[in-house]
Protein backbone atom coordinates (compact mmCIF):
# COMPACT_ATOMS: atom_id res chain seq x y z
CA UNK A 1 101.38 -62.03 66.38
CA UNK A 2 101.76 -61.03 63.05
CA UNK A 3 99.54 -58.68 61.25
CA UNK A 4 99.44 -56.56 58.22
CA UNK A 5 100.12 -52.70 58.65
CA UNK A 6 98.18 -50.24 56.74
CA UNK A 7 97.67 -47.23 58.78
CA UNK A 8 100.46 -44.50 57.70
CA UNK A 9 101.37 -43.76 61.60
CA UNK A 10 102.85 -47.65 61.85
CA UNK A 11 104.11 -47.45 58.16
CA UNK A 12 105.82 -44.42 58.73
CA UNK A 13 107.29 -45.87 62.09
CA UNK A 14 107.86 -49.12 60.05
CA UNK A 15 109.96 -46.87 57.13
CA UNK A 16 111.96 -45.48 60.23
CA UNK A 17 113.25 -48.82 61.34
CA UNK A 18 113.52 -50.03 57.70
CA UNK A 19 116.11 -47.42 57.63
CA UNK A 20 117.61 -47.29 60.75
CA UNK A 21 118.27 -51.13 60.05
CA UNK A 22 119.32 -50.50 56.52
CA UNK A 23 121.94 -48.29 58.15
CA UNK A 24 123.63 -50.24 60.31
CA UNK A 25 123.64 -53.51 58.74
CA UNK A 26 123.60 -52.86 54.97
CA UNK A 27 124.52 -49.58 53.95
CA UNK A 28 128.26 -49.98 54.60
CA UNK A 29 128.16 -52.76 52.21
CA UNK A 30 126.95 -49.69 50.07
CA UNK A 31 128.23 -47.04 48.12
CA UNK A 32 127.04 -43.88 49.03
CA UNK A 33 124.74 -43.56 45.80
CA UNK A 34 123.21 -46.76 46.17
CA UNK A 35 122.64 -45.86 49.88
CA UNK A 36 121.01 -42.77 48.54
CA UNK A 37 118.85 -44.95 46.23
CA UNK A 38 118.08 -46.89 48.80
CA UNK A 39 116.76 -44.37 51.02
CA UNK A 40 114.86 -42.84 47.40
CA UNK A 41 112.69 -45.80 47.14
CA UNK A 42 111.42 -45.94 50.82
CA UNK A 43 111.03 -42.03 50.94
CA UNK A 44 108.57 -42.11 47.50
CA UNK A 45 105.18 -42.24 48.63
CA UNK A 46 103.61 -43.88 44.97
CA UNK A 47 106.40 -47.26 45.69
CA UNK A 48 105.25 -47.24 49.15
CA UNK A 49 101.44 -47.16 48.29
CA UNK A 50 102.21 -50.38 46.12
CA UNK A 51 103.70 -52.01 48.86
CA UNK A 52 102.24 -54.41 51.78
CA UNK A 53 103.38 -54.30 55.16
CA UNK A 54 103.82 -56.89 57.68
């Protein structure tokens, strides 16, 4: 089933994965400052305010 997220428990747990995925699959395709931007955007609460999760 697939359902929207809006509580910030699951978006928080949902940011962790983001992450955690972002890590291993992307950022060593990365430098380290776009790694770091990377990691800016899902850390900043307005972006992730704007943002819908699934």
């Amino acid at each position: 089933m697939i359902r929207e997220i809006s509580n910030k428990v699951e978006i928080t747990t949902a940011l962790k994965l983001i992450w955690e995925t972002f890590l291993q699959f992307e950022a060593p395709d990365y430098s380290d400052e776009g790694a770091k931007s990377f990691r800016d955007f899902i850390e900043n609460e307005n972006i992730v305010a704007s943002l819908e999760f699934w």
